[in-house]
Protein backbone atom coordinates (compact mmCIF):
# COMPACT_ATOMS: atom_id res chain seq x y z
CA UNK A 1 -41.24 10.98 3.22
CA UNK A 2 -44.31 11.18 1.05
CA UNK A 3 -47.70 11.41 2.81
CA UNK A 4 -49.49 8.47 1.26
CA UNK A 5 -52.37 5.94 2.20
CA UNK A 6 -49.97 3.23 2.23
CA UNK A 7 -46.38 4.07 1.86
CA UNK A 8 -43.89 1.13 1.95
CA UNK A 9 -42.68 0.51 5.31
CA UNK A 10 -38.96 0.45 4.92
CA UNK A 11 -35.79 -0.40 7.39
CA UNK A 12 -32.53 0.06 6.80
CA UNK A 13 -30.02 -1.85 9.09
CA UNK A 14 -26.51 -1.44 9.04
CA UNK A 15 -23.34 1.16 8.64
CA UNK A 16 -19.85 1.52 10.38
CA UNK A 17 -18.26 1.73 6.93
CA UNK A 18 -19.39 3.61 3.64
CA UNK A 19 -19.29 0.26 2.30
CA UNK A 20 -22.27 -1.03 4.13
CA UNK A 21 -24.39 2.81 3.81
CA UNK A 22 -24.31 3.62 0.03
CA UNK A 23 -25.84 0.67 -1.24
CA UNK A 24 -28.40 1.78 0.50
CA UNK A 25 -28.42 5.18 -0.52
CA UNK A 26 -28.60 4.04 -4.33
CA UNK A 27 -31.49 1.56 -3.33
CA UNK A 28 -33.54 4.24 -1.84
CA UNK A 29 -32.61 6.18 -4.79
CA UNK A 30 -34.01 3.88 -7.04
CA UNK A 31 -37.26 3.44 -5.13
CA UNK A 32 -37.72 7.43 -5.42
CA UNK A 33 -37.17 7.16 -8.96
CA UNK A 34 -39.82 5.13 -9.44
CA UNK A 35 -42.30 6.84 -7.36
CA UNK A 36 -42.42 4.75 -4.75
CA UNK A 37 -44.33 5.76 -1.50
CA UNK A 38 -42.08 4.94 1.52
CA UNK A 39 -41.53 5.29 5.07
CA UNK A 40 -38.42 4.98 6.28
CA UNK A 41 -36.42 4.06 8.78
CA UNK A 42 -32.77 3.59 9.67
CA UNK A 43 -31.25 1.22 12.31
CA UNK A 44 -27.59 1.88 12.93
CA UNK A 45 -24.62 2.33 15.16
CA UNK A 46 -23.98 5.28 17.84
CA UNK A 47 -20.69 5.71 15.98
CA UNK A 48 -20.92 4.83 12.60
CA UNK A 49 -21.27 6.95 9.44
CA UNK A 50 -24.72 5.99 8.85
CA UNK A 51 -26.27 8.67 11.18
CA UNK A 52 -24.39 11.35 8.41
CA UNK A 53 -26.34 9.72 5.52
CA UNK A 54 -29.36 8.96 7.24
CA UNK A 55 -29.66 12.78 8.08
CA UNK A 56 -28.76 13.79 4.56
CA UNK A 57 -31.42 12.36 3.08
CA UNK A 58 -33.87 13.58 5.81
CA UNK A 59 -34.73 9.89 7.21
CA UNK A 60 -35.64 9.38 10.93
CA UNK A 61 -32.74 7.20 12.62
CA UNK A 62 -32.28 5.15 15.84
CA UNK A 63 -28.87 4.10 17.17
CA UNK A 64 -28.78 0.66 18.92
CA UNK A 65 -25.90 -0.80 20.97
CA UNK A 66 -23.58 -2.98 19.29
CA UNK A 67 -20.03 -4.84 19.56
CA UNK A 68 -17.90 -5.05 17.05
CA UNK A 69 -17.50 -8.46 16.13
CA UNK A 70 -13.77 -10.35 15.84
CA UNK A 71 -12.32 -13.04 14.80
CA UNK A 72 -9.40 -13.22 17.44
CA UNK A 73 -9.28 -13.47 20.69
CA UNK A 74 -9.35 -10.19 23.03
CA UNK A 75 -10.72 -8.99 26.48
CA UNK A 76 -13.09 -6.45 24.45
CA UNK A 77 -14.80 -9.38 22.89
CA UNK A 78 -16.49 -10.20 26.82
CA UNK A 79 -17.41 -6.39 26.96
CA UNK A 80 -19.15 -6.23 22.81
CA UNK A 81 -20.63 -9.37 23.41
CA UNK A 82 -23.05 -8.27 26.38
CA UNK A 83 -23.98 -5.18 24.29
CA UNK A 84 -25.23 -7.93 21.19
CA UNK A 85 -28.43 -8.64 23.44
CA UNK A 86 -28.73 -5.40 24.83
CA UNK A 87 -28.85 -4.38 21.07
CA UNK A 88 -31.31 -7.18 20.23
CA UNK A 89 -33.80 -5.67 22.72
CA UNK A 90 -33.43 -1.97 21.24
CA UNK A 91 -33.92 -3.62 17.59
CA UNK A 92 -36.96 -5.50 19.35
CA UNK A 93 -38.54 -2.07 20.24
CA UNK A 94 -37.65 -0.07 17.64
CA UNK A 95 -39.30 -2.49 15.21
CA UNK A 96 -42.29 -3.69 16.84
CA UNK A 97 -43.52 0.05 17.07
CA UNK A 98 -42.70 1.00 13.85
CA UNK A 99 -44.57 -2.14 12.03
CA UNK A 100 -41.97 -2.46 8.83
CA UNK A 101 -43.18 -4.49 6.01
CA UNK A 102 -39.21 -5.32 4.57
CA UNK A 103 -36.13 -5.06 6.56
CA UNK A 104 -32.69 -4.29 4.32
CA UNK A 105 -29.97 -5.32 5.75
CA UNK A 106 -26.80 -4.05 4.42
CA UNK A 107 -24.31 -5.37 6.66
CA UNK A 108 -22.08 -4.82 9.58
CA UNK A 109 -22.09 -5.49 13.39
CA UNK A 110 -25.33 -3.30 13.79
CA UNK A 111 -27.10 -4.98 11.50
CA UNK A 112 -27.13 -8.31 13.28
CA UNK A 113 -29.26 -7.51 16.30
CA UNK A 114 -31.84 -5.78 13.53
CA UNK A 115 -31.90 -8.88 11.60
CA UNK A 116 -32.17 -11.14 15.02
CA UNK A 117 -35.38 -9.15 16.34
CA UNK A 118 -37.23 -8.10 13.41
CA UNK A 119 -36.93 -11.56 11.26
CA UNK A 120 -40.06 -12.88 12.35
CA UNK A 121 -42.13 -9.11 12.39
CA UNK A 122 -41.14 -8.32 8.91
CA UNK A 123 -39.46 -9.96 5.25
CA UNK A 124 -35.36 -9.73 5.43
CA UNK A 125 -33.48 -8.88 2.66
CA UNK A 126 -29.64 -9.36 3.53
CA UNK A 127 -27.11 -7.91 1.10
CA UNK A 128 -23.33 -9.03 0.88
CA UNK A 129 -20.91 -6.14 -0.96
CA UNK A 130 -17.89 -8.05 -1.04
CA UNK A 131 -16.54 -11.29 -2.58
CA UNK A 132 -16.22 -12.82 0.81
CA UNK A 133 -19.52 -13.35 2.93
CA UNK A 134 -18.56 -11.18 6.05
CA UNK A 135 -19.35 -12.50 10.00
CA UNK A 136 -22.02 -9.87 10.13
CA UNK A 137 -23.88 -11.49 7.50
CA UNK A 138 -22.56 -14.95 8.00
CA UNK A 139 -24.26 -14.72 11.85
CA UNK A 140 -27.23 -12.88 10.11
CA UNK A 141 -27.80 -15.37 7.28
CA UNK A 142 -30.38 -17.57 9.17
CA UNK A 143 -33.06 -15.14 9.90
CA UNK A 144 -32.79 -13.63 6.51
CA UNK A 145 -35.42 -14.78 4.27
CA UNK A 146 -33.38 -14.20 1.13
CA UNK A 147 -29.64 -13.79 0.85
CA UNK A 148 -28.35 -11.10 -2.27
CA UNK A 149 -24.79 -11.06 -3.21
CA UNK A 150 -22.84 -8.41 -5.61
CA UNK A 151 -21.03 -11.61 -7.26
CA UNK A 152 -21.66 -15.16 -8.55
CA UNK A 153 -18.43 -15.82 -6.68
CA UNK A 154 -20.00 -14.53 -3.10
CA UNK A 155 -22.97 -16.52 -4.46
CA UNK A 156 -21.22 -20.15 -3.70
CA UNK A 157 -20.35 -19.05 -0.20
CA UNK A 158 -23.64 -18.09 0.34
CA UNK A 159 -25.81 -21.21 -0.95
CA UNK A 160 -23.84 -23.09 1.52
CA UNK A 161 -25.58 -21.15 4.05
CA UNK A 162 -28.67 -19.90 3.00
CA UNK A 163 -31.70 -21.81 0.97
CA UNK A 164 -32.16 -18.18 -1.17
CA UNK A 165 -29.85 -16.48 -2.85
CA UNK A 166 -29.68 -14.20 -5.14
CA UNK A 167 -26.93 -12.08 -7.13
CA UNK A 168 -28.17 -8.66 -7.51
CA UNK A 169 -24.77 -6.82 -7.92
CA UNK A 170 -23.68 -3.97 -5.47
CA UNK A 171 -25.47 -1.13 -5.59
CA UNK A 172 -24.14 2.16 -7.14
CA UNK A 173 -25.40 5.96 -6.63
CA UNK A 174 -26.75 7.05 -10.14
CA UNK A 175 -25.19 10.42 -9.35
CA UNK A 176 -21.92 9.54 -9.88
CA UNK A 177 -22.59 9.32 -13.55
CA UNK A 178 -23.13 12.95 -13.42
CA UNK A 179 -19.68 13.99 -13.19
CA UNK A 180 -18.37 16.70 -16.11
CA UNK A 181 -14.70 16.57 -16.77
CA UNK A 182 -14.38 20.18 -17.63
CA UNK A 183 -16.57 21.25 -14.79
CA UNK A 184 -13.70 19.12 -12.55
CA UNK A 185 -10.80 20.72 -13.71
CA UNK A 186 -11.99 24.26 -13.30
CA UNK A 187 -13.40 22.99 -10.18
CA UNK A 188 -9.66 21.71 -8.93
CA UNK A 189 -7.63 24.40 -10.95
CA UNK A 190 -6.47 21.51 -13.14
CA UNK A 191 -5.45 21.94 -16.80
CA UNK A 192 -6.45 19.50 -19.80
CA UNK A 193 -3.09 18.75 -20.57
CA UNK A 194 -1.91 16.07 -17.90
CA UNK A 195 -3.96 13.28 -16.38
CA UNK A 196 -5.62 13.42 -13.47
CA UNK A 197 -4.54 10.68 -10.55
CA UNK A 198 -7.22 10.19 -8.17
CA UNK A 199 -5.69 9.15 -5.02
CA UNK A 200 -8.42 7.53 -2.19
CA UNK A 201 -8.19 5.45 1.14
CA UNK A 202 -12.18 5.51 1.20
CA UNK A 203 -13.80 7.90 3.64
CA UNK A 204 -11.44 7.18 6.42
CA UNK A 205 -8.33 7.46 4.81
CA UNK A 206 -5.31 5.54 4.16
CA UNK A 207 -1.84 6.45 6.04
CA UNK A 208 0.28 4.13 3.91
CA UNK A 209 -1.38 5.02 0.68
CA UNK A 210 -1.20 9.13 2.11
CA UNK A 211 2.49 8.73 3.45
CA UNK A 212 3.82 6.64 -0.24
CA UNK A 213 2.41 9.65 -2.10
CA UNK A 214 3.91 12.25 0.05
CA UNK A 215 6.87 10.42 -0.78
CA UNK A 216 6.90 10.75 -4.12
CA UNK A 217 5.91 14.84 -4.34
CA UNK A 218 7.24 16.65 -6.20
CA UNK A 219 8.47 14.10 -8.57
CA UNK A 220 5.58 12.35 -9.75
CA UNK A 221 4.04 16.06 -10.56
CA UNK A 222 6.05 15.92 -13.43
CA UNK A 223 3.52 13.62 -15.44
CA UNK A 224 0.62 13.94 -13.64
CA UNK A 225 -2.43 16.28 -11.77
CA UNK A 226 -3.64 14.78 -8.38
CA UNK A 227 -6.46 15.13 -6.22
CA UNK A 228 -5.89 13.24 -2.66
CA UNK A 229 -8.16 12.29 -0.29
CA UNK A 230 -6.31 11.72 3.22
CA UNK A 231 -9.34 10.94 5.54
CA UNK A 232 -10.47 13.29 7.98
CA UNK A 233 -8.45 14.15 11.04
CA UNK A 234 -10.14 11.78 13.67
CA UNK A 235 -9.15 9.29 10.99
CA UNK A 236 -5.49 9.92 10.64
CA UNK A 237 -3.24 13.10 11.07
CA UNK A 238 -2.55 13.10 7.06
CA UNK A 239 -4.47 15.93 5.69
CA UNK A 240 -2.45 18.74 7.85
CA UNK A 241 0.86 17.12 7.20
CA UNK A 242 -0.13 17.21 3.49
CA UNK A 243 -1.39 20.48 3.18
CA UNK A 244 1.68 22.21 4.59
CA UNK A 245 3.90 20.32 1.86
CA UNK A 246 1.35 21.24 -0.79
CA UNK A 247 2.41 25.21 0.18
CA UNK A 248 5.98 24.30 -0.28
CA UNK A 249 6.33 23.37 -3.59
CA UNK A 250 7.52 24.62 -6.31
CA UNK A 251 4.86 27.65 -7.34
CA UNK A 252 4.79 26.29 -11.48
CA UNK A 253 3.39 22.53 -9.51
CA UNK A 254 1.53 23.74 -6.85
CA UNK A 255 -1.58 23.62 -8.04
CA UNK A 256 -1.23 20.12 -9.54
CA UNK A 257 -1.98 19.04 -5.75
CA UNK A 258 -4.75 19.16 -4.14
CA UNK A 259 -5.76 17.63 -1.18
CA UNK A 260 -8.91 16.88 0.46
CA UNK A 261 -9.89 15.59 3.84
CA UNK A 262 -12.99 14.38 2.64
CA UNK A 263 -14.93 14.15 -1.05
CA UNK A 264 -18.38 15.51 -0.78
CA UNK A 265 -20.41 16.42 -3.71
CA UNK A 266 -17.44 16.68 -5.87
CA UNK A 267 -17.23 12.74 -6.09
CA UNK A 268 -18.89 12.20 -9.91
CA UNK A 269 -16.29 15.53 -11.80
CA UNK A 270 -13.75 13.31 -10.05
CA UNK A 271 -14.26 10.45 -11.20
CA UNK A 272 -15.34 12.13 -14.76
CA UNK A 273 -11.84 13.73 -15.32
CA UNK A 274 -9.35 11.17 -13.47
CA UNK A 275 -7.03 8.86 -15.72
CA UNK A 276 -6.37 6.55 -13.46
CA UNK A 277 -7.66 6.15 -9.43
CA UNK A 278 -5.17 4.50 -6.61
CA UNK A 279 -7.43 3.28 -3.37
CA UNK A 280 -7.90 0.21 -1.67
CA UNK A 281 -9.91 -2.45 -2.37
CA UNK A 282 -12.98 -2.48 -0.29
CA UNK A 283 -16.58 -3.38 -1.96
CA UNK A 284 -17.79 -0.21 -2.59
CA UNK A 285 -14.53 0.41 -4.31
CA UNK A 286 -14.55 -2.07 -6.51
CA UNK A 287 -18.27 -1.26 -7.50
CA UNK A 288 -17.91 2.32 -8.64
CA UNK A 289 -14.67 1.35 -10.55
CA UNK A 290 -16.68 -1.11 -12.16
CA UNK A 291 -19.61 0.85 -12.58
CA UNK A 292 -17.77 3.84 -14.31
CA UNK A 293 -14.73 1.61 -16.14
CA UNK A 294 -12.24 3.35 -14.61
CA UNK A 295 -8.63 1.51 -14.73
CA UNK A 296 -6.87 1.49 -10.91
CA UNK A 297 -4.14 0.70 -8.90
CA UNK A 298 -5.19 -1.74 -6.16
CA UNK A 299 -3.33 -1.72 -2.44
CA UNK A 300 -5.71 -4.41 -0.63
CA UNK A 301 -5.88 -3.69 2.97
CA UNK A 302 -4.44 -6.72 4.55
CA UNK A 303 -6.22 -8.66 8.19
CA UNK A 304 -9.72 -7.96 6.89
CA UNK A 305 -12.50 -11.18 7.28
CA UNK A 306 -11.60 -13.82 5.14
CA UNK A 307 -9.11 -11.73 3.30
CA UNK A 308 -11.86 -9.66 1.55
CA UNK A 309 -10.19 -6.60 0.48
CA UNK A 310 -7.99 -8.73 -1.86
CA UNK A 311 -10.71 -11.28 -3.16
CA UNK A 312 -12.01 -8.23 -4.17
CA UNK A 313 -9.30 -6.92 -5.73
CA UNK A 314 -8.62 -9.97 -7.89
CA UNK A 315 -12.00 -9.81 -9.27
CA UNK A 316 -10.73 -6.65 -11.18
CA UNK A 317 -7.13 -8.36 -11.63
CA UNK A 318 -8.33 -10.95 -13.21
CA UNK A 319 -10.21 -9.35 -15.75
CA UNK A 320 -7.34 -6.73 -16.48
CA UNK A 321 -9.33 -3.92 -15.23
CA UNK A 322 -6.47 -3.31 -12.65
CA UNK A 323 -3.03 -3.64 -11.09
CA UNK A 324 -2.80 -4.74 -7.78
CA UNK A 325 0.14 -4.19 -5.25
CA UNK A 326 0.71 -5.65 -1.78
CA UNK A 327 1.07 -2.90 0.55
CA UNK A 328 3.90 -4.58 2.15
CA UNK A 329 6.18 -4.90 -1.05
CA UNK A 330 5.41 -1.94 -2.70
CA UNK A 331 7.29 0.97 -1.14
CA UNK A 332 6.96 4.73 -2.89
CA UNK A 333 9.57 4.14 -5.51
CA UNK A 334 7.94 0.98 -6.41
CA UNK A 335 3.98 2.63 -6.72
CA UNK A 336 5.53 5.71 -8.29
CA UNK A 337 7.38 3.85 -11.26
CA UNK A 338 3.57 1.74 -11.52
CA UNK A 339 1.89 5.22 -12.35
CA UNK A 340 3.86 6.17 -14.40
CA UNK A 341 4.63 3.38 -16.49
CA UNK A 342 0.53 3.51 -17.03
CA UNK A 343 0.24 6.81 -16.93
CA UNK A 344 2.46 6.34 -20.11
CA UNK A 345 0.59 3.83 -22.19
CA UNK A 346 -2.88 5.33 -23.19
CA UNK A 347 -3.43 2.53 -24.80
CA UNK A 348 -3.35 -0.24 -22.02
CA UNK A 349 -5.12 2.57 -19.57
CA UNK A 350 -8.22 2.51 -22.11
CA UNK A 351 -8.22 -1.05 -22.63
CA UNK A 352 -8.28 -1.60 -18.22
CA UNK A 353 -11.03 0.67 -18.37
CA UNK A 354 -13.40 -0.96 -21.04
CA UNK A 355 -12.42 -4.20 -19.20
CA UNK A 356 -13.66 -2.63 -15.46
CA UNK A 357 -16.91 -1.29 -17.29
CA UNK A 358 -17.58 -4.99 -18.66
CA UNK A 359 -17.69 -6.01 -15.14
CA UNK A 360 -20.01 -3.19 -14.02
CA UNK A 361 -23.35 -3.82 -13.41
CA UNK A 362 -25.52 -0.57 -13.72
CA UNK A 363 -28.54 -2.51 -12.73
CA UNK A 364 -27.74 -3.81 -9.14
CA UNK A 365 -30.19 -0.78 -7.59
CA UNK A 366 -32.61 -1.35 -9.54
CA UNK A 367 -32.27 -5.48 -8.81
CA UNK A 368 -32.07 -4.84 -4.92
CA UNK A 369 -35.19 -2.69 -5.35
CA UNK A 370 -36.88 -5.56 -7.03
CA UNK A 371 -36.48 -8.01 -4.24
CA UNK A 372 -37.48 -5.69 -1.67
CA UNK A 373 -40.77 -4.98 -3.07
CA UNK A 374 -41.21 -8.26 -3.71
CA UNK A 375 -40.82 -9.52 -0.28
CA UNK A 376 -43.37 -6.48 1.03
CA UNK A 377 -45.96 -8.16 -1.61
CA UNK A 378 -45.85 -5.15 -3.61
CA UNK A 379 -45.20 -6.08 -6.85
């Protein structure tokens, strides 16, 4: 970080999921774009992906105990519970030495003891992604001294909880606006005459999304180019499965597959050359759809807290920015006649897309940014 008289002293609590890390990640990007001094540190979970990013971008991080928090009953709950406080003491530590002047929470089960211990030694910003306030932040909300949501619709939840709230929108990486179309499809070995399908379970994959798609090969090649993310293989078994079938088809299709374990720094000629993106629905998601107008086909993961994954999904339904199938009633022959009854009609695929891009909001990092400095006094 930059060696300055007095650099903002930022910390970052939360992770397990992407969906709780990039925010962050376009936040501090932000703040670096505007030349802000900082000192970081990040707060997160012995397992969760937030030690990857955290090292990426070169910022000190300490792991904290932490039990993942459910809403039914089970033995494990007894066991997570007693590592809450034991967390709670770690957070204690942690931020007491390191003096922050603003704590971002993004969310979580590690973000709770974080919020808990460092609410009365620094400013708390707590950020909801989704359209449903999640536990984390539910059990968080109290010690927070101001409450951001990505939607007005999160916002009533929240302002029956929380004094002040504010709706911000969910961050978005800049970068992904980089993407080149061209640059993709020589990337992938793609040609400009078929669409690209962008197939994605989020970084951990998707086994019914993976195993409805394997279904459907080689038919669906027919009308389409697709790049598929499976999740990586302490994830699901997907990606080796996958990549043996993409070696036994036909040679003149073969290269209309690929498949990926994971999307690194290909992410923005993705998104820059694909007609149409199938995923799931979770908040991160939803944002970069939004954020780049790009027209999808939703499969909400079903169980999550308060049915998130498809409250998010309907905010994009709703505004006929996408078309959203129950993962129980929609087996292969069912999602395969969807794609390419859109793949088909240019026409409606354009107008979902200037419909997600209405919904977008390119200025949620720069709005979270806002409200952190704020709360450090530094604006």
């Amino acid at each position: 970080m930059p060696d300055t008289p007095n650099p903002l002293k930022l910390i970052i609590a939360g992770g397990g999921t992407g969906g709780h890390v990039l925010p962050a990640v376009a936040v501090l990007d932000e703040l670096h774009s505007r030349g802000v001094a900082m000192d970081v540190l990040w707060i997160g979970s012995e397992a969760g992906v937030e030690r990857t990013f955290a090292e990426q971008k070169g910022i000190p991080f300490r792991a904290i105990k932490t039990g993942k928090l459910r809403r039914y009953l089970s033995l494990d709950n007894v066991k997570d519970a007693l590592r809450v406080p034991i967390g709670t003491v770690q957070a204690w530590n942690i931020i007491r030495d390191f003096g922050p002047d603003v704590i971002f929470s993004t969310g979580g089960s590690v973000s709770v003891p974080s919020v808990w211990a460092g609410s009365r030694r620094a400013r708390v910003l707590t950020h909801e992604q989704t359209a449903q306030v999640g536990i984390s932040n539910r059990m968080a909300a109290r010690f927070a001294h101001r409450f951001a949501c990505s939607y007005e619709e999160t916002a009533v939840i929240a302002r029956t909880m929380h004094k002040d709230v504010v709706v911000t929108g969910n961050p978005v990486r800049k970068a992904l606006t980089t993407g080149d179309r061209q640059r993709g499809l020589e990337r992938f070995g793609f040609t400009a005459d078929l669409p690209v399908l962008f197939v994605t379970g989020g970084a951990r994959g998707a086994s019914a999304i993976n195993e409805r798609i394997e279904a459907m090969l080689p038919g669906i090649l027919e009308v389409t180019q697709i790049i598929h993310q499976t999740g990586p293989a302490d994830a699901n078994p997907d990606f080796a499965r996958l990549s043996a079938l993409r070696q036994s088809l036909p040679e003149n299709i073969r290269d209309r597959y690929q498949v990926r374990a994971m999307i690194t720094d290909e992410m923005a000629d993705i998104y820059a050359m694909a007609s149409l993106v199938i995923g799931r629905s979770g908040a991160g998601t939803v944002a970069e759809l939004s954020y780049l107008g790009l027209p999808a086909i939703l499969i909400p993961l079903g169980g999550t807290w308060g049915d998130e994954q498809r409250k998010n999904a309907a905010l994009l339904a709703n505004a006929n920015a996408a078309v959203v199938l129950e993962q129980e009633e929609t087996p292969a022959a069912k999602l395969e006649s969807t794609i390419r009854e859109l793949l088909s009609d240019t026409d409606r695929l354009g107008a979902m897309a200037a419909n997600a891009e209405a919904l977008g909001r390119g200025d949620a990092a720069a709005n979270v940014a806002d409200q952190l400095l704020e709360l450090a006094g530094r604006t």
